[in-house]
Protein backbone atom coordinates (compact mmCIF):
# COMPACT_ATOMS: atom_id res chain seq x y z
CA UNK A 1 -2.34 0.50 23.41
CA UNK A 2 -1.62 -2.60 21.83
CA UNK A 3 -0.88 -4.38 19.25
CA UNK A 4 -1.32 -7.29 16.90
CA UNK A 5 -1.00 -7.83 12.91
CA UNK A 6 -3.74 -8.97 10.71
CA UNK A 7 -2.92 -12.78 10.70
CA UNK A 8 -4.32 -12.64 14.40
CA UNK A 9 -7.62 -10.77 14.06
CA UNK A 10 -9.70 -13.37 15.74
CA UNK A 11 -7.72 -11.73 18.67
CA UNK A 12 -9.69 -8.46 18.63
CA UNK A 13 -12.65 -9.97 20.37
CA UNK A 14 -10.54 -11.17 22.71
CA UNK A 15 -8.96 -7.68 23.65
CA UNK A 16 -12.63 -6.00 23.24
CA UNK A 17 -13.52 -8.78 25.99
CA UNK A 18 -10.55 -8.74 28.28
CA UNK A 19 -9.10 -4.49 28.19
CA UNK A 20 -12.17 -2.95 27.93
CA UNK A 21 -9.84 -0.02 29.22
CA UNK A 22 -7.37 -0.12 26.26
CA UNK A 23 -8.19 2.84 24.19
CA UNK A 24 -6.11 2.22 21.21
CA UNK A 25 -5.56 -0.97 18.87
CA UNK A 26 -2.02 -0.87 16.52
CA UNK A 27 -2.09 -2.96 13.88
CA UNK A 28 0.71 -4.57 11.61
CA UNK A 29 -0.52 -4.62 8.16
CA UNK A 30 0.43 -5.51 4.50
CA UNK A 31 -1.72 -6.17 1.63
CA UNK A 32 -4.48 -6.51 3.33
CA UNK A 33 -4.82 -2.81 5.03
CA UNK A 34 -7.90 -2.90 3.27
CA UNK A 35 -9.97 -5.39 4.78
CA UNK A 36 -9.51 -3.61 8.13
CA UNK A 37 -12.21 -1.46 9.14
CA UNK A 38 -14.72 -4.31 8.14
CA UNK A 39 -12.41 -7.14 10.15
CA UNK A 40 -12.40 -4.79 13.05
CA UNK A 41 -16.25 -4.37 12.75
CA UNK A 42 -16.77 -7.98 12.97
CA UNK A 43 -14.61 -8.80 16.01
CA UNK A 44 -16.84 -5.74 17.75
CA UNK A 45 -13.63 -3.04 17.92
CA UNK A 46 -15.22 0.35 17.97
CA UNK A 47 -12.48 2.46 19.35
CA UNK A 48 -9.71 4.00 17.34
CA UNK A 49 -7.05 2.22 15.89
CA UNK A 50 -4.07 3.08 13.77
CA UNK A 51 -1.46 1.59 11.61
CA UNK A 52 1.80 0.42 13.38
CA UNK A 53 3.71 -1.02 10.58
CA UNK A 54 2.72 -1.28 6.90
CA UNK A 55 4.54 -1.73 3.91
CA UNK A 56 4.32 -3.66 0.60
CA UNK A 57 2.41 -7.20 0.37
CA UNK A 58 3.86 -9.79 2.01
CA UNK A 59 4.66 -12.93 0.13
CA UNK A 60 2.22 -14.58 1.83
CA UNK A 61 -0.47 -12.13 0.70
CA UNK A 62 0.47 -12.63 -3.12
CA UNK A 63 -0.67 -15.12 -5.61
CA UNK A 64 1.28 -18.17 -6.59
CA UNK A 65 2.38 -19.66 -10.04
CA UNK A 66 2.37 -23.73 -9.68
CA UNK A 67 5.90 -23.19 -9.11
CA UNK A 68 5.50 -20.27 -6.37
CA UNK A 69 7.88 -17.83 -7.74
CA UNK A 70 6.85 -14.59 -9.62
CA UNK A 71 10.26 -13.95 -11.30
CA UNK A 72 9.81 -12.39 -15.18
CA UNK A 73 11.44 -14.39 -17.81
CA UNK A 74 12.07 -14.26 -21.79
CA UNK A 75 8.41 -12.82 -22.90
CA UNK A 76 6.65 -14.62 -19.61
CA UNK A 77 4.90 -11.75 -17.58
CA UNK A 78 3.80 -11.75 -14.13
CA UNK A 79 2.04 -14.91 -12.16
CA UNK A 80 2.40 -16.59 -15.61
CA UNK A 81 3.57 -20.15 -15.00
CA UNK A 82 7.30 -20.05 -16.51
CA UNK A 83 8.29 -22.98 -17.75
CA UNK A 84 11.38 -23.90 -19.67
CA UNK A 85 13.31 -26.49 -21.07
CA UNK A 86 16.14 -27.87 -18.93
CA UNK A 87 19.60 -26.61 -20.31
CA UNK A 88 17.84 -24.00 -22.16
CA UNK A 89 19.11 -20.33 -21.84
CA UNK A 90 16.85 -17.46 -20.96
CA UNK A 91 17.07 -13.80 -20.98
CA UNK A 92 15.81 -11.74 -18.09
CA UNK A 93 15.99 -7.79 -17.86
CA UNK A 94 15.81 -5.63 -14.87
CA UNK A 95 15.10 -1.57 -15.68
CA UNK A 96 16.65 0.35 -12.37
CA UNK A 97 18.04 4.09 -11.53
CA UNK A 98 19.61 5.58 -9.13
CA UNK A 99 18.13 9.04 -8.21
CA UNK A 100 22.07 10.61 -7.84
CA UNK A 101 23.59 8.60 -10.69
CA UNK A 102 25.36 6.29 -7.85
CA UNK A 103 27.06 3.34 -9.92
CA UNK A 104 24.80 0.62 -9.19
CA UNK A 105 26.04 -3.31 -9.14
CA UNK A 106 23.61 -6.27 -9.24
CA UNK A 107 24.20 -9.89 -8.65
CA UNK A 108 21.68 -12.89 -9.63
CA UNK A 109 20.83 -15.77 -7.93
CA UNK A 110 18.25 -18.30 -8.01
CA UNK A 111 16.79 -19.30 -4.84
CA UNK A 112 14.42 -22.15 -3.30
CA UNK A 113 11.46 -20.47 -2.17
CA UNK A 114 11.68 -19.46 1.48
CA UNK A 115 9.91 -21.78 3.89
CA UNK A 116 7.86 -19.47 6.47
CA UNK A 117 9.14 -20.79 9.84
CA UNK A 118 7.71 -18.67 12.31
CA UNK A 119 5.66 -15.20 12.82
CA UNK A 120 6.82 -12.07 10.98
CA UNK A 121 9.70 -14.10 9.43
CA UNK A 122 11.48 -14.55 12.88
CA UNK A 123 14.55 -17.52 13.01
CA UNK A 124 13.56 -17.59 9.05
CA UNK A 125 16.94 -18.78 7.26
CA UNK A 126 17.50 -17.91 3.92
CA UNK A 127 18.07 -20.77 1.30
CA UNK A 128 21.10 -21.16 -0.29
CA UNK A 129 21.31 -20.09 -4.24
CA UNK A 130 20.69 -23.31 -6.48
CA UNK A 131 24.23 -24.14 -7.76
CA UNK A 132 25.40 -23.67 -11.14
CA UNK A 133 22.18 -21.19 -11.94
């Protein structure tokens, strides 16, 4: 077995060419789980294959407001391009529970959007809240 994630399909004709022995494909997954069995068809895998990491889309996977960030503002709902005035004060709500009644604390914090430096997020950094937000 081996295995690759979906940003690196092309790669499956490549493996179906040079391991004809390999007998099992993994393959990291997000959003796009679902375009699988045809991507696999088209790259000529016909051997089983199975899911080696999934979870929820990716940000790379997800649409983008002019302003790339999907946060929910005021009456703005999501992918909406929020705008607002400079200075202005907005009012954002979060709903959340925890299943044993666990006090739960929260902090906010506005962020640049995270530049993608290298596969799966490796050596990404995280950006530094904006100050005074």
């Amino acid at each position: 077995m081996t295995v690759i994630g979906t940003s690196m399909m092309e790669k499956v004709a490549d493996i179906v060419k040079r391991c004809p022995d390999l007998d099992l494909l993994g393959i990291n997954s997000y959003g796009d789980i679902y375009t699988l069995p045809a991507a696999l068809k088209k790259y000529g895998w016909t051997k089983p294959f199975l899911i080696s990491e999934w979870g929820p889309d990716g940000y790379w996977e997800v649409r983008k407001t002019p302003w790339v960030d999907s946060l929910n503002i005021g009456n703005f709902v999501r992918y909406q391009a929020v705008m607002v005035e400079p200075g202005s004060i907005q009012n954002a709500k979060v709903t959340a529970h925890d299943p044993d009644n666990d006090p739960m604390k929260y902090q906010w914090e506005i962020r640049p959007e995270a530049k993608y430096a290298a596969y799966a997020g490796q050596g990404e950094k995280v950006p530094e809240p904006v100050p005074e937000l």
